[in-house]
N, C-alpha and C. Protein backbone atom coordinates (compact mmCIF):
# COMPACT_ATOMS: atom_id res chain seq x y z
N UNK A 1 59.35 -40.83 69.19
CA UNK A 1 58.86 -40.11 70.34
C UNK A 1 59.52 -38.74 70.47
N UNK A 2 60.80 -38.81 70.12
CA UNK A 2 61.42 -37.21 70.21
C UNK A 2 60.99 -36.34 69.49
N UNK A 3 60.44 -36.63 68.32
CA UNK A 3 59.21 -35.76 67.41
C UNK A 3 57.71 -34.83 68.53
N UNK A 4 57.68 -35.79 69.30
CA UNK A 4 56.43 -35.00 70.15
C UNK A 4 57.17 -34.71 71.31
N UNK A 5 58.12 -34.54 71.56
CA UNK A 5 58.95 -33.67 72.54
C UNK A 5 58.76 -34.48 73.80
N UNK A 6 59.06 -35.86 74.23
CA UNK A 6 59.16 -36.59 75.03
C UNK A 6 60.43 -36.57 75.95
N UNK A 7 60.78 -36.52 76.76
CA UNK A 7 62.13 -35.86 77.57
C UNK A 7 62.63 -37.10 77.51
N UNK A 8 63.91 -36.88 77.66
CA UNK A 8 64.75 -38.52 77.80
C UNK A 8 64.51 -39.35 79.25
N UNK A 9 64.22 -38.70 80.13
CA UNK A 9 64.07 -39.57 81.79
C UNK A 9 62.92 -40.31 81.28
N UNK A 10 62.35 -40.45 80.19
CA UNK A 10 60.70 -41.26 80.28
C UNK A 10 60.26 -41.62 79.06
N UNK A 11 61.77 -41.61 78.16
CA UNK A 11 61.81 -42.00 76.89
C UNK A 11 61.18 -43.41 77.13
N UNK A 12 62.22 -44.72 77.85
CA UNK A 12 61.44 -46.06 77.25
C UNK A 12 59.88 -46.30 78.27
N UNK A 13 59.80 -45.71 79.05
CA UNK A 13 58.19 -45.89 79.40
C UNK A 13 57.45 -45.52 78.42
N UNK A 14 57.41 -44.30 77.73
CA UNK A 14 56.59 -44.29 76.61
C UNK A 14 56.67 -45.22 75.70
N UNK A 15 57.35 -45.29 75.24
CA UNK A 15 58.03 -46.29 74.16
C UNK A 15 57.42 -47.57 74.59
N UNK A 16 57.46 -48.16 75.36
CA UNK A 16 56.69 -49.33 76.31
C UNK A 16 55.28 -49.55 75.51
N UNK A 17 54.84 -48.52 76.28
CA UNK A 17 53.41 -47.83 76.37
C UNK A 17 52.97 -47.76 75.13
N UNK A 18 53.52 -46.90 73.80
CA UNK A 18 53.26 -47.11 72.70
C UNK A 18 52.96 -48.36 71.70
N UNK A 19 54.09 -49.32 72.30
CA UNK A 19 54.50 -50.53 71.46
C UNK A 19 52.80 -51.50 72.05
N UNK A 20 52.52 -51.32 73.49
CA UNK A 20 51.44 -52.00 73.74
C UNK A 20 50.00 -51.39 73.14
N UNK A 21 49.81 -50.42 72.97
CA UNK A 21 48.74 -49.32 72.44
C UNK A 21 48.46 -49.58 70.74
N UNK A 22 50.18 -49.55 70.25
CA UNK A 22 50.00 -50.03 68.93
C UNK A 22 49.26 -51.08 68.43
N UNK A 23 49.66 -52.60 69.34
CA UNK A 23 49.46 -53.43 69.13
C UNK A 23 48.04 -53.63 69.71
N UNK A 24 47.60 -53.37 69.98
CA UNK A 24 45.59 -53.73 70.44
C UNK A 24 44.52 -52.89 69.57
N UNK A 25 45.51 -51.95 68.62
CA UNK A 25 44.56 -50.94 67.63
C UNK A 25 44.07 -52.23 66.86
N UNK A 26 44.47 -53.33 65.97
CA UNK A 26 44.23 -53.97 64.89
C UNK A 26 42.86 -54.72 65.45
N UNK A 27 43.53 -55.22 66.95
CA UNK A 27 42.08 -56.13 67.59
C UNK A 27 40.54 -54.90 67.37
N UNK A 28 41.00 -53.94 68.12
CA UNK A 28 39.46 -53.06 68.22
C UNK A 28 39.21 -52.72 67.21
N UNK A 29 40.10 -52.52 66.02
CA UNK A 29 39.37 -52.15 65.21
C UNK A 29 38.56 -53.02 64.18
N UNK A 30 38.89 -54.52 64.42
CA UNK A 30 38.22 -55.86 63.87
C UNK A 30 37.34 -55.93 64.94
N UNK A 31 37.06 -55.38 66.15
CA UNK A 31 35.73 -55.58 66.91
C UNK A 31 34.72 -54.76 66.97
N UNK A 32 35.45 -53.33 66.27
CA UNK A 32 34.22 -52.50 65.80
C UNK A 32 33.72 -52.48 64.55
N UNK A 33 34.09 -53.47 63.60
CA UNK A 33 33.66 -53.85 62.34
C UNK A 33 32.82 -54.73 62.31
N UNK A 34 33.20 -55.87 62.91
CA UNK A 34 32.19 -57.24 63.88
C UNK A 34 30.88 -56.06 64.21
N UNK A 35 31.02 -55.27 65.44
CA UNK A 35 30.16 -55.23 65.64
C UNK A 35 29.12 -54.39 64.94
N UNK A 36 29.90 -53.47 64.45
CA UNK A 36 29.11 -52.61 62.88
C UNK A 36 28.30 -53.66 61.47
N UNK A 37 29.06 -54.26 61.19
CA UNK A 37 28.39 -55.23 60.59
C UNK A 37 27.05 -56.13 61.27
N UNK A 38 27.19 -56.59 62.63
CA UNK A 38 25.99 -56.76 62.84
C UNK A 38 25.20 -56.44 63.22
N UNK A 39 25.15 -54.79 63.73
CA UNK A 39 24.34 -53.74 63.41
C UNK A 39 23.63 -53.53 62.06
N UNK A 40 24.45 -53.45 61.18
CA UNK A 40 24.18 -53.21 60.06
C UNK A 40 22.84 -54.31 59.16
N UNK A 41 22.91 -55.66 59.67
CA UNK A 41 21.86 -56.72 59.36
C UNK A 41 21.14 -56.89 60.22
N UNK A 42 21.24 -56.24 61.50
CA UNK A 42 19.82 -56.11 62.08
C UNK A 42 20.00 -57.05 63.46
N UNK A 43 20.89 -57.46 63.68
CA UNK A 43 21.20 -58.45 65.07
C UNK A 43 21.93 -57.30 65.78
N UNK A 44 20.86 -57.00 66.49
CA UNK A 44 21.89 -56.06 67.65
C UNK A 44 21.66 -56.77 69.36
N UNK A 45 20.85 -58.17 69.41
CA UNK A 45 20.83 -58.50 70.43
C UNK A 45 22.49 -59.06 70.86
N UNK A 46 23.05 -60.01 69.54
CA UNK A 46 24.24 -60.29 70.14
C UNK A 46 25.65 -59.55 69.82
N UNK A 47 25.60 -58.73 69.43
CA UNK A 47 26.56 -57.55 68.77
C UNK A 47 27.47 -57.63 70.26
N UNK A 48 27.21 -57.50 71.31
CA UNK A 48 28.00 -57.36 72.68
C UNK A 48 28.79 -58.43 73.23
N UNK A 49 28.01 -59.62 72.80
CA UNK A 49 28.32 -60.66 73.80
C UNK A 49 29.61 -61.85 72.96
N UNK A 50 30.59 -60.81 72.26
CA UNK A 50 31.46 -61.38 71.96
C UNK A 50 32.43 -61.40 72.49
């Protein structure tokens, strides 16, 4: 975080914040593949309702 010039009063809130942000990239990005893929074969009625 000190790389993007984060001040020390709010160092571990970011840090927090990051560690939770990090961790939910892997889910969305396996739910926009899910749902790209079944775009891709032609089911776009249930593409949402996962």
């Amino acid at each position: 975080m000190s790389l993007l010039g984060v001040p020390d009063n709010i160092l571990p809130i970011t840090t927090g914040y990051a560690r939770i942000i990090l961790i939910g990239i892997p889910g969305f990005f396996v739910f926009i593949v899910v749902i790209s893929v079944l775009r891709g074969v032609g089911d776009t009625r249930y593409d949402y309702s996962l």
